[in-house]
N, C-alpha and C. Protein backbone atom coordinates (compact mmCIF):
# COMPACT_ATOMS: atom_id res chain seq x y z
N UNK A 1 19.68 37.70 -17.80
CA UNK A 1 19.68 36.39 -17.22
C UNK A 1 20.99 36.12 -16.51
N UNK A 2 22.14 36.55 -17.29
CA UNK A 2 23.24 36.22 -16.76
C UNK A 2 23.77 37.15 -15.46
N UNK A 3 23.13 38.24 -15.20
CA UNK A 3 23.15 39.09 -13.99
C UNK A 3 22.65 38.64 -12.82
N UNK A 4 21.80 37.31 -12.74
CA UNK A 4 21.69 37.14 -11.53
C UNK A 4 22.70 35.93 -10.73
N UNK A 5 23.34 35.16 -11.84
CA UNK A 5 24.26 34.86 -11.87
C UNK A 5 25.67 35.25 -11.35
N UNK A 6 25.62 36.31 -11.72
CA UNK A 6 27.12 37.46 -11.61
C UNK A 6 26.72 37.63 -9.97
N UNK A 7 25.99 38.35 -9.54
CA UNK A 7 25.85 38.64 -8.36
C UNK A 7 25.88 37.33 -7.61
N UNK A 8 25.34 36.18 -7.95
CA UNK A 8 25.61 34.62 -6.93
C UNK A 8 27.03 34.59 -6.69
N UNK A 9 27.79 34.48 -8.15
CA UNK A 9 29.25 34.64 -8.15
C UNK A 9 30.15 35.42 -7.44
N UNK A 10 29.54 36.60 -7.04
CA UNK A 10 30.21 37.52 -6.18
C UNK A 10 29.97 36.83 -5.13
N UNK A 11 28.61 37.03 -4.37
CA UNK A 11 28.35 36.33 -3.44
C UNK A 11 29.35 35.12 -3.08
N UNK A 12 29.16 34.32 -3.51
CA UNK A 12 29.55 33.22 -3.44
C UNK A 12 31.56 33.26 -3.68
N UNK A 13 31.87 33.90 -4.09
CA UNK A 13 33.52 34.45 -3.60
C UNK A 13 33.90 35.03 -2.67
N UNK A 14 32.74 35.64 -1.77
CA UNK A 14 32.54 36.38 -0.36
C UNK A 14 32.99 35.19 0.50
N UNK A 15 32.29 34.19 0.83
CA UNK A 15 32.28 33.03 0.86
C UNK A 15 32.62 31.70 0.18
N UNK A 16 33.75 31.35 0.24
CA UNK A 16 33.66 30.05 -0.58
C UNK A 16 33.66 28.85 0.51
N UNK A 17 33.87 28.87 1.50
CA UNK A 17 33.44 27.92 1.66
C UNK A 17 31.80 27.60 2.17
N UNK A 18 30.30 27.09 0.98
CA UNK A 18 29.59 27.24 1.72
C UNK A 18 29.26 25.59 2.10
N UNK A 19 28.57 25.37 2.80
CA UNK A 19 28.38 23.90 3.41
C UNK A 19 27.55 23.39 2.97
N UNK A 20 26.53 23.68 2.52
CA UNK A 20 25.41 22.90 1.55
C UNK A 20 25.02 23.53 0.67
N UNK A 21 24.49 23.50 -0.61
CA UNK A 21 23.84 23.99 -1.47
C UNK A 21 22.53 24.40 -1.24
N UNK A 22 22.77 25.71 -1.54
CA UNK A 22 21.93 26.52 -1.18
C UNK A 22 20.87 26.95 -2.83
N UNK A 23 19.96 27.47 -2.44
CA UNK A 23 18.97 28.28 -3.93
C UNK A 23 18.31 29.16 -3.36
N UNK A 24 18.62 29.67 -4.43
CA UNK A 24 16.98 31.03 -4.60
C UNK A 24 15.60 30.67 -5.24
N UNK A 25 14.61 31.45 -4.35
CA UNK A 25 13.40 31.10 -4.86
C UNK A 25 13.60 32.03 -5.93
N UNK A 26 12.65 31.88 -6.71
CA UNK A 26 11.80 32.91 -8.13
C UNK A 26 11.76 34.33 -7.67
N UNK A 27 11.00 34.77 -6.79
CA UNK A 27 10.97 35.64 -6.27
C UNK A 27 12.39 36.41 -5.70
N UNK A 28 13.53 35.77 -5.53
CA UNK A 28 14.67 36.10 -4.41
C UNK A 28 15.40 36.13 -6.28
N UNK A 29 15.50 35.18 -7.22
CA UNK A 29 16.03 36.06 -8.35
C UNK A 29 15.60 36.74 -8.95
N UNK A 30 14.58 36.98 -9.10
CA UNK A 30 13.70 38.13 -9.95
C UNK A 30 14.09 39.48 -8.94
N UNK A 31 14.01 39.45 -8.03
CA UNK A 31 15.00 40.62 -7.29
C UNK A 31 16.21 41.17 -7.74
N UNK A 32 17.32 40.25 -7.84
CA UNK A 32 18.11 40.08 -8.22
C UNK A 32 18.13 40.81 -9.94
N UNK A 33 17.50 40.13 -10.47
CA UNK A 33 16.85 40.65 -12.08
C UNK A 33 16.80 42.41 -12.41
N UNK A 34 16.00 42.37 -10.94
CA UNK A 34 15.34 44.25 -11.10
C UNK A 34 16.50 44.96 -10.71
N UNK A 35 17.45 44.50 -9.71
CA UNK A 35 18.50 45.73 -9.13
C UNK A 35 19.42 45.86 -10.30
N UNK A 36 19.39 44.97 -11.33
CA UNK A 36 20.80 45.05 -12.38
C UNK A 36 20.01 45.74 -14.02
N UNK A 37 18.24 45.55 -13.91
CA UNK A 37 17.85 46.06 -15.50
C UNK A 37 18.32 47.44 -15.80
N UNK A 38 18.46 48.04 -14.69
CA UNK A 38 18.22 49.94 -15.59
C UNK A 38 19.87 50.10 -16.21
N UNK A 39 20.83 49.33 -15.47
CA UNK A 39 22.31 49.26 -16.04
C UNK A 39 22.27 48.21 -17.07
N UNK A 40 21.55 47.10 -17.44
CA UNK A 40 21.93 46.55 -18.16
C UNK A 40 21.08 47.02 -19.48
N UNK A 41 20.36 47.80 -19.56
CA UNK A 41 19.62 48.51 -20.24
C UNK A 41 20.16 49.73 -21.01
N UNK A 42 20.65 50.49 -20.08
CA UNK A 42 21.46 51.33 -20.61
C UNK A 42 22.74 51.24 -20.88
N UNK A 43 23.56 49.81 -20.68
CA UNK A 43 24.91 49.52 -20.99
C UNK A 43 24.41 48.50 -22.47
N UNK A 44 23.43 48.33 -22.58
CA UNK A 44 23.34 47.21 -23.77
C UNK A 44 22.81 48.70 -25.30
N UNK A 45 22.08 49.44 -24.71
CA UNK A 45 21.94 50.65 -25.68
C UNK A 45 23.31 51.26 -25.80
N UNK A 46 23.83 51.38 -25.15
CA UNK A 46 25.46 51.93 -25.48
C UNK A 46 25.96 50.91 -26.47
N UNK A 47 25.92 49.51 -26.15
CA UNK A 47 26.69 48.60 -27.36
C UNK A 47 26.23 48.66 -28.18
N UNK A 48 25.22 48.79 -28.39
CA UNK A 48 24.07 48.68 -29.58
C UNK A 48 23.73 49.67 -30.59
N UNK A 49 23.96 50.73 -29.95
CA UNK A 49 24.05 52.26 -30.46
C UNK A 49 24.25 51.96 -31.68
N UNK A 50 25.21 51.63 -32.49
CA UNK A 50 25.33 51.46 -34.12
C UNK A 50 24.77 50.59 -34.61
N UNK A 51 24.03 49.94 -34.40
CA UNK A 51 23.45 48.95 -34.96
C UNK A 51 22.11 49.03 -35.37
N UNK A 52 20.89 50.35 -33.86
CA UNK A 52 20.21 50.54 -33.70
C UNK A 52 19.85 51.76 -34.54
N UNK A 53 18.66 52.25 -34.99
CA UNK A 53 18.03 53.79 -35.25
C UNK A 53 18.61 54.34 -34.25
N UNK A 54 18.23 55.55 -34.55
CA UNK A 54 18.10 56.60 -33.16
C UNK A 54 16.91 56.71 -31.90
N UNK A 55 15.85 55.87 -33.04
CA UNK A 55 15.00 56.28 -32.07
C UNK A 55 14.47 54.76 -30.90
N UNK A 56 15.02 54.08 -31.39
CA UNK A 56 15.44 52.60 -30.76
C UNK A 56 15.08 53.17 -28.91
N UNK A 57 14.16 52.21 -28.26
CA UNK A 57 14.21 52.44 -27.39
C UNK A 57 15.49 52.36 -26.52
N UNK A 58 16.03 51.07 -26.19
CA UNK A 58 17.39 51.29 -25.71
C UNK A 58 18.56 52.08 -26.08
N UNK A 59 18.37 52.32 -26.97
CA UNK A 59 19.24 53.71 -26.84
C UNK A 59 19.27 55.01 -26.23
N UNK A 60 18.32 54.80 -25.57
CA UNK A 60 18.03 55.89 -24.79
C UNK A 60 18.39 55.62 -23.38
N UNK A 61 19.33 56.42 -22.73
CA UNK A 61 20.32 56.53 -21.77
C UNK A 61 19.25 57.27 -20.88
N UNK A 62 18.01 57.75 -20.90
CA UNK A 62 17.17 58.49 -19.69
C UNK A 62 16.11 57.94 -20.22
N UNK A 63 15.36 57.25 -19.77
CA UNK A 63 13.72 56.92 -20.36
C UNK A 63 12.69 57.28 -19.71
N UNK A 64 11.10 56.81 -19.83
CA UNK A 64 10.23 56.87 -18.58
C UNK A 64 10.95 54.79 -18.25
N UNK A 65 10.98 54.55 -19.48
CA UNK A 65 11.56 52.94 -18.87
C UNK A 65 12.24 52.39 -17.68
N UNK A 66 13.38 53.29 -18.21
CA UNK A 66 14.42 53.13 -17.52
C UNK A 66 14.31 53.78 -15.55
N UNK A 67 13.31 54.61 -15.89
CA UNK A 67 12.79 55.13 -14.81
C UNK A 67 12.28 54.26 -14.08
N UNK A 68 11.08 53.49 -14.73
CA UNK A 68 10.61 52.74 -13.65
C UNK A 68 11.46 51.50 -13.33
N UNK A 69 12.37 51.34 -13.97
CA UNK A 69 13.45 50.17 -13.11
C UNK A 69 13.98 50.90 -12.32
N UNK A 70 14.36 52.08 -12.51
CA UNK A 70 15.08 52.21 -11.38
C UNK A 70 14.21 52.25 -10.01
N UNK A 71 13.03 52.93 -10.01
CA UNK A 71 12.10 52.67 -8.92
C UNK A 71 12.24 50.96 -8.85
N UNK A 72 11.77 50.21 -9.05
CA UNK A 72 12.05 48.88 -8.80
C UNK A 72 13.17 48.56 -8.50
N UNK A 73 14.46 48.79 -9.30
CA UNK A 73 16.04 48.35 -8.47
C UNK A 73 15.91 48.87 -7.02
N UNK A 74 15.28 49.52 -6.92
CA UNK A 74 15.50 50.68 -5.35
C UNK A 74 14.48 49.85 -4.24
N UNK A 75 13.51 49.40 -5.03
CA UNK A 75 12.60 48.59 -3.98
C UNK A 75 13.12 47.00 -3.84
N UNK A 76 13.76 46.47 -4.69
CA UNK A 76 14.24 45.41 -4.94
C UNK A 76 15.62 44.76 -4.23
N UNK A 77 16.24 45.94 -3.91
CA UNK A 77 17.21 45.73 -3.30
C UNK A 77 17.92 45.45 -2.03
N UNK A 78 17.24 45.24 -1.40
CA UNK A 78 16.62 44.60 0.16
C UNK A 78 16.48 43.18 0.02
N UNK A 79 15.62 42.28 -1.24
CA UNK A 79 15.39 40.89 -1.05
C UNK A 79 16.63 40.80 -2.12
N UNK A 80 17.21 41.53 -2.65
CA UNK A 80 18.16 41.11 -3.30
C UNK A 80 19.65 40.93 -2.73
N UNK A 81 19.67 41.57 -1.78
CA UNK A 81 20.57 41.97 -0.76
C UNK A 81 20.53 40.41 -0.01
N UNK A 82 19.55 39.94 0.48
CA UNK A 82 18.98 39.08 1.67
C UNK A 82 19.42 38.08 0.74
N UNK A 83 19.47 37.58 -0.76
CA UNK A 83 19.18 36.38 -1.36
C UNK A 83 20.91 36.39 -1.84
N UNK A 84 21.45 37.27 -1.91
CA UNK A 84 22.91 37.69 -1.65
C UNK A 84 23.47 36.37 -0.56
N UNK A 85 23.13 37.19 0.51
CA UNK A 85 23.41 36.42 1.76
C UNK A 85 23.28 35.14 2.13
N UNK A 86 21.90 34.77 1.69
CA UNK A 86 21.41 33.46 1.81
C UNK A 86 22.31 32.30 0.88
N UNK A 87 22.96 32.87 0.07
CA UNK A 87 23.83 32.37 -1.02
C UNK A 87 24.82 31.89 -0.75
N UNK A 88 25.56 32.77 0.29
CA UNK A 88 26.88 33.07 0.97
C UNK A 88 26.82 32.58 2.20
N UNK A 89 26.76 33.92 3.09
CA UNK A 89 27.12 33.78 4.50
C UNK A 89 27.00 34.91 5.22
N UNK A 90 26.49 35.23 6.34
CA UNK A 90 25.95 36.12 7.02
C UNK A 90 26.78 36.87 6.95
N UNK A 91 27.86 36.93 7.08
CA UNK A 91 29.42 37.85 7.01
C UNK A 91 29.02 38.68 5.88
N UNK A 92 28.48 38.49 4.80
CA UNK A 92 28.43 39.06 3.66
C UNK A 92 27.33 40.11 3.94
N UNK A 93 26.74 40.23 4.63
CA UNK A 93 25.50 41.20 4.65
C UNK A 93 25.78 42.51 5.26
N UNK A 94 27.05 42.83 6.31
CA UNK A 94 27.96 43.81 6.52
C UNK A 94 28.49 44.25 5.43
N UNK A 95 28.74 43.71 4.13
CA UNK A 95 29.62 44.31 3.13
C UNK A 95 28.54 44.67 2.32
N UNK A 96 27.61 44.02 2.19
CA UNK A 96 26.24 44.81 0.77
C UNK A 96 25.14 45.64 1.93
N UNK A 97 26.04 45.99 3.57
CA UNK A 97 25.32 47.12 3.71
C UNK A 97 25.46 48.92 3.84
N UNK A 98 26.90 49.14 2.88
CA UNK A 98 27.17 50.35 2.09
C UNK A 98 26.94 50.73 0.52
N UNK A 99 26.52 52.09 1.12
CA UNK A 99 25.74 52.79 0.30
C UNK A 99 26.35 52.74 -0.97
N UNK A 100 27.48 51.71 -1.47
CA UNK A 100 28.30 51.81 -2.41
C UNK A 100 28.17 50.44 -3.12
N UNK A 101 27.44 49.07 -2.53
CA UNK A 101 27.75 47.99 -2.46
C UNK A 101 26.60 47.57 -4.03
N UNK A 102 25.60 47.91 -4.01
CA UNK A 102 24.92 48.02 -5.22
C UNK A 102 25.45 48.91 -6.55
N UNK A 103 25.90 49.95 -6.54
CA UNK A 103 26.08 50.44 -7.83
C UNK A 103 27.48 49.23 -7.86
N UNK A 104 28.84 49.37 -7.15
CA UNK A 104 29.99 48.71 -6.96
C UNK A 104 29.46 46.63 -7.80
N UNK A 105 28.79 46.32 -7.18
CA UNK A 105 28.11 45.49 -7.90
C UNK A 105 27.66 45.51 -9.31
N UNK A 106 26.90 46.96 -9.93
CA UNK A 106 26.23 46.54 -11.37
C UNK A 106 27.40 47.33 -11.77
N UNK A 107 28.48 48.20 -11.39
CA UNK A 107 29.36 48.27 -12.18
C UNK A 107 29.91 47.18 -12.73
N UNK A 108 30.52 46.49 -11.94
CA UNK A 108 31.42 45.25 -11.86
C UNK A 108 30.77 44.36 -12.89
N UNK A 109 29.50 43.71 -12.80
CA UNK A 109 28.83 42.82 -13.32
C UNK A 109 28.17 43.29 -14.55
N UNK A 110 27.56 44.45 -14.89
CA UNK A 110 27.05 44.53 -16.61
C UNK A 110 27.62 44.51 -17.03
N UNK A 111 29.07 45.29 -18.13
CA UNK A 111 29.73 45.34 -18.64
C UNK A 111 30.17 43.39 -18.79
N UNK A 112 30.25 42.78 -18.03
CA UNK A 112 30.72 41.42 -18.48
C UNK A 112 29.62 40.59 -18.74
N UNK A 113 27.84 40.99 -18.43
CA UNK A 113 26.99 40.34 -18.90
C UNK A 113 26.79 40.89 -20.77
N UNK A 114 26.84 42.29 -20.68
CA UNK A 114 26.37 42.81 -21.99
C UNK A 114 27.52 42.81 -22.67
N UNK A 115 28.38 42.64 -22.15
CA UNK A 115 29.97 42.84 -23.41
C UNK A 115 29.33 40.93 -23.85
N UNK A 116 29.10 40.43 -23.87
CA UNK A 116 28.79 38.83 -24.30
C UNK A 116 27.54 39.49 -25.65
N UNK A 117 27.06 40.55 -25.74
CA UNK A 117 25.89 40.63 -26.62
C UNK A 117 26.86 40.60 -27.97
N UNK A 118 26.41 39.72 -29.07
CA UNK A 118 26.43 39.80 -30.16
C UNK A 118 25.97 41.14 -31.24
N UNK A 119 26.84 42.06 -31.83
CA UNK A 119 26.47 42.72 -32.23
C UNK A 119 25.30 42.59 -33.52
N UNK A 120 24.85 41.13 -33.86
CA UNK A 120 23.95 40.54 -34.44
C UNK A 120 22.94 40.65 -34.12
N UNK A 121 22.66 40.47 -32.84
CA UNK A 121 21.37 40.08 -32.10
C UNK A 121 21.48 41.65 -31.68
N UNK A 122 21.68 42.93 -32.05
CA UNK A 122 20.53 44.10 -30.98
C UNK A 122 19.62 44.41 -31.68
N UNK A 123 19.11 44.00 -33.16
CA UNK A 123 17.89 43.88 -33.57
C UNK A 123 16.78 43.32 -32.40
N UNK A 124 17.40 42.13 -32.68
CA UNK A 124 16.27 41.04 -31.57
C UNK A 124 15.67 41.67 -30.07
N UNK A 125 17.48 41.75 -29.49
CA UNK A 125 17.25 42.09 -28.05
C UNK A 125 16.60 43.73 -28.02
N UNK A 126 16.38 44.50 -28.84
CA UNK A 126 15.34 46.03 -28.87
C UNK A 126 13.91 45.42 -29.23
N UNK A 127 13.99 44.53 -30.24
CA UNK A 127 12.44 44.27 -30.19
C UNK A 127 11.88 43.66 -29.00
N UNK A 128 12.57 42.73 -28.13
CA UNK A 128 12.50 42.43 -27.03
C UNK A 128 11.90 43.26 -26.03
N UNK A 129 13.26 44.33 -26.17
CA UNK A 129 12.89 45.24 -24.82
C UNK A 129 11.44 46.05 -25.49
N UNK A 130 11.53 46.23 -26.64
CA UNK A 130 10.09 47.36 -27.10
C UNK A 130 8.49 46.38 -26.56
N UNK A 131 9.02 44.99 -27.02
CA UNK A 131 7.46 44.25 -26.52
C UNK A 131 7.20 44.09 -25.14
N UNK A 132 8.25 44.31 -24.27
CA UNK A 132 8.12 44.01 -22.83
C UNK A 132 8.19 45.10 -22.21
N UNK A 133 8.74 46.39 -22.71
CA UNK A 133 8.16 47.93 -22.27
C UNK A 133 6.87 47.81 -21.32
N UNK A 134 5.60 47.41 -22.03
CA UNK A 134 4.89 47.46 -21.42
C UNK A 134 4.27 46.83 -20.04
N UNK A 135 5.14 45.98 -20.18
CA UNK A 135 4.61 45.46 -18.98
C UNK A 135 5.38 45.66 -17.33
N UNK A 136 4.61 45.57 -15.89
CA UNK A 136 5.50 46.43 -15.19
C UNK A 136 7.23 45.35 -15.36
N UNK A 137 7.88 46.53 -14.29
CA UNK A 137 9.35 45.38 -14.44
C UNK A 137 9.31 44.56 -13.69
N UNK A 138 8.47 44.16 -12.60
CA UNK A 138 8.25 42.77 -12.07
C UNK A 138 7.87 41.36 -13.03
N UNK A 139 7.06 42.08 -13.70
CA UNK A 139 7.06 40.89 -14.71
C UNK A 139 7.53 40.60 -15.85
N UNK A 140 8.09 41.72 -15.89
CA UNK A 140 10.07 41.19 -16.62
C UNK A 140 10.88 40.84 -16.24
N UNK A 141 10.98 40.87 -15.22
CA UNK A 141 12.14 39.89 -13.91
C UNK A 141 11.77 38.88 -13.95
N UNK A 142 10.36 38.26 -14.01
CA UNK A 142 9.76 36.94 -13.72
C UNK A 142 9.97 36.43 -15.28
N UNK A 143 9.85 36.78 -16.52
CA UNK A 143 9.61 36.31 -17.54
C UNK A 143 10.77 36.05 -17.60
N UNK A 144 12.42 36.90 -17.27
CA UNK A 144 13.82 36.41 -17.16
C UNK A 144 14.18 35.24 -16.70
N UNK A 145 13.35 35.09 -15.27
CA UNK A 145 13.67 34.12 -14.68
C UNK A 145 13.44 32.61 -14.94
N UNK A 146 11.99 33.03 -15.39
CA UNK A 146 11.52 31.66 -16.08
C UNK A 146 12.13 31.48 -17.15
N UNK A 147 12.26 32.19 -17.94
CA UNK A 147 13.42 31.93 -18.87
C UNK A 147 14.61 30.72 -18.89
N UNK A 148 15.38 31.60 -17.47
CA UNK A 148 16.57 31.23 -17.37
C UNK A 148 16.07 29.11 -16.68
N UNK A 149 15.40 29.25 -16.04
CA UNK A 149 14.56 28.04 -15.40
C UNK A 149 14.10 27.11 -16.35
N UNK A 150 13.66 27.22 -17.82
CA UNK A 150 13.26 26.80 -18.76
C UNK A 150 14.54 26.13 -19.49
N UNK A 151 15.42 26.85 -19.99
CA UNK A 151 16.67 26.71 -20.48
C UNK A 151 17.38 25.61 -19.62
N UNK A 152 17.58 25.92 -18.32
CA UNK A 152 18.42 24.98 -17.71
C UNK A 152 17.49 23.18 -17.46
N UNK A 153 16.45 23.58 -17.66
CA UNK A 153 15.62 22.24 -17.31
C UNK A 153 15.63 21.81 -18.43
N UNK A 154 16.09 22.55 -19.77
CA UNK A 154 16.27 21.81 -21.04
C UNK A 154 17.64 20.78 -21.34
N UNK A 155 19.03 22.02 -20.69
CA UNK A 155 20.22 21.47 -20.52
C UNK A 155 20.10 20.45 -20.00
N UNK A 156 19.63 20.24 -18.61
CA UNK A 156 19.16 19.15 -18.48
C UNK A 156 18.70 17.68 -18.95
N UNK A 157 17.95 18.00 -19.85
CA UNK A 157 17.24 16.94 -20.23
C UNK A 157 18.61 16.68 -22.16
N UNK A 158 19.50 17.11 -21.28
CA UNK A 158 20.49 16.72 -23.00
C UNK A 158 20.67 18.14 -23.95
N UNK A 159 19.98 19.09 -23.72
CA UNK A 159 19.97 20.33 -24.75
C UNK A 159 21.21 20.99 -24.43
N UNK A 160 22.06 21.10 -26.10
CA UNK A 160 23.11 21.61 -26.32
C UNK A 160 22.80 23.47 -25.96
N UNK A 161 22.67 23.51 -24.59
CA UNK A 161 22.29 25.35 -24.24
C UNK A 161 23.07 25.80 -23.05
N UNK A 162 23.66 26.81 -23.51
CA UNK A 162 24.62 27.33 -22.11
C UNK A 162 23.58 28.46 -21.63
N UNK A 163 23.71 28.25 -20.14
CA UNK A 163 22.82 28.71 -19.65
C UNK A 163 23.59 29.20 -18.17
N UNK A 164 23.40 30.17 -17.79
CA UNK A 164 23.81 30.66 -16.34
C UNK A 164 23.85 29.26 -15.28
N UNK A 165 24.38 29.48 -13.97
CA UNK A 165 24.39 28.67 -13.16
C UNK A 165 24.21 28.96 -11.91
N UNK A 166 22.98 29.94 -12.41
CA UNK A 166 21.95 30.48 -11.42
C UNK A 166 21.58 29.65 -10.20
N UNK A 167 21.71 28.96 -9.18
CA UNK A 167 20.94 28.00 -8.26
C UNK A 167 19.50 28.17 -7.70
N UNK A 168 18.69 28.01 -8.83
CA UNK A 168 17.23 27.98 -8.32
C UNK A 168 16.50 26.91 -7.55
N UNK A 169 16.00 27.58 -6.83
CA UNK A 169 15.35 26.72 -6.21
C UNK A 169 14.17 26.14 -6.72
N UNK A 170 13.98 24.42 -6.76
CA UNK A 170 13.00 23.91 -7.28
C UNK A 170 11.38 24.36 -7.23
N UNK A 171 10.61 24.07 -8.35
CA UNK A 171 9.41 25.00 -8.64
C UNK A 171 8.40 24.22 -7.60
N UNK A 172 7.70 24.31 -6.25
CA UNK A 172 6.97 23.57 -5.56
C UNK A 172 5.46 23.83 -6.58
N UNK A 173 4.91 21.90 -6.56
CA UNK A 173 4.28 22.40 -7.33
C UNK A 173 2.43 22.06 -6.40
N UNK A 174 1.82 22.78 -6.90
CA UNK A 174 0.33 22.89 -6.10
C UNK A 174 -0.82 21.98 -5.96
């Protein structure tokens, strides 16, 4: 959750001065979501490592899992790139367009989302990842997102919850 965050933050230091407040749709963070899971996946099994079995899915540093995020980070990274920009400032779209600007990114940014994991919670967060295995990683990006969308509309309403400061864009409703 807090990775799509990190990347606004970059973004948005590319640029500081922006002129109106800007958001991302659902779709433009759930992008965002997919280019950072296969690192935050395998940087959260690294923390977790002692806490976990062996046979703990995240602990596993090569998966078929981890595989298919990375196919998704790779397709993902184009509207994630674009929602980058849209954040910022066109200037910024010359700099996330080397071949270095994405890994340079989830370097930078997991390690300070997953160093926040409680060595308490990698029970939780493996059963997590084991129940949502199955499903593709698009709709683990979306279940993040709503997540993160849920939480803040709670803060909102008075709930003692720290929550990213993701700028989503409001849910149009049908």
């Amino acid at each position: 959750m807090k990775i799509t965050a990190a990347f606004v933050a970059i973004a948005l230091l590319a640029s500081p001065a922006v002129a109106q407040p800007r958001c991302i749709t659902g779709p433009e963070a759930e992008s965002l979501t997919l280019v950072a899971m296969p690192d935050i996946i395998r940087e959260t099994g690294r923390v977790c490592a002692a806490q976990l079995p062996s046979a703990s899915l995240i602990r596993r540093q090569s998966s078929a899992l981890i595989g298919r995020y990375e196919t998704e980070a790779e397709r993902a990274w184009p509207a994630a790139r674009a929602a980058i920009v849209k954040l910022s400032d066109p200037a910024v779209d010359a700099l996330l367009d080397s071949d270095f600007a994405r890994p340079l990114l989830t370097t930078l940014l997991v390690p300070q989302i997953v160093g926040r994991i409680a060595l308490r919670d990698c029970a939780t967060i493996d059963r997590l990842v084991t129940l949502l295995e199955p499903l593709p990683p698009r709709n683990t990006a979306g279940i993040v997102v709503e997540t993160l969308r849920y939480l803040k509309s709670q803060k909102a309403r008075g709930g003692a919850i720290s929550v990213a400061s993701l700028p989503l864009c409001p849910v149009e409703t049908r």
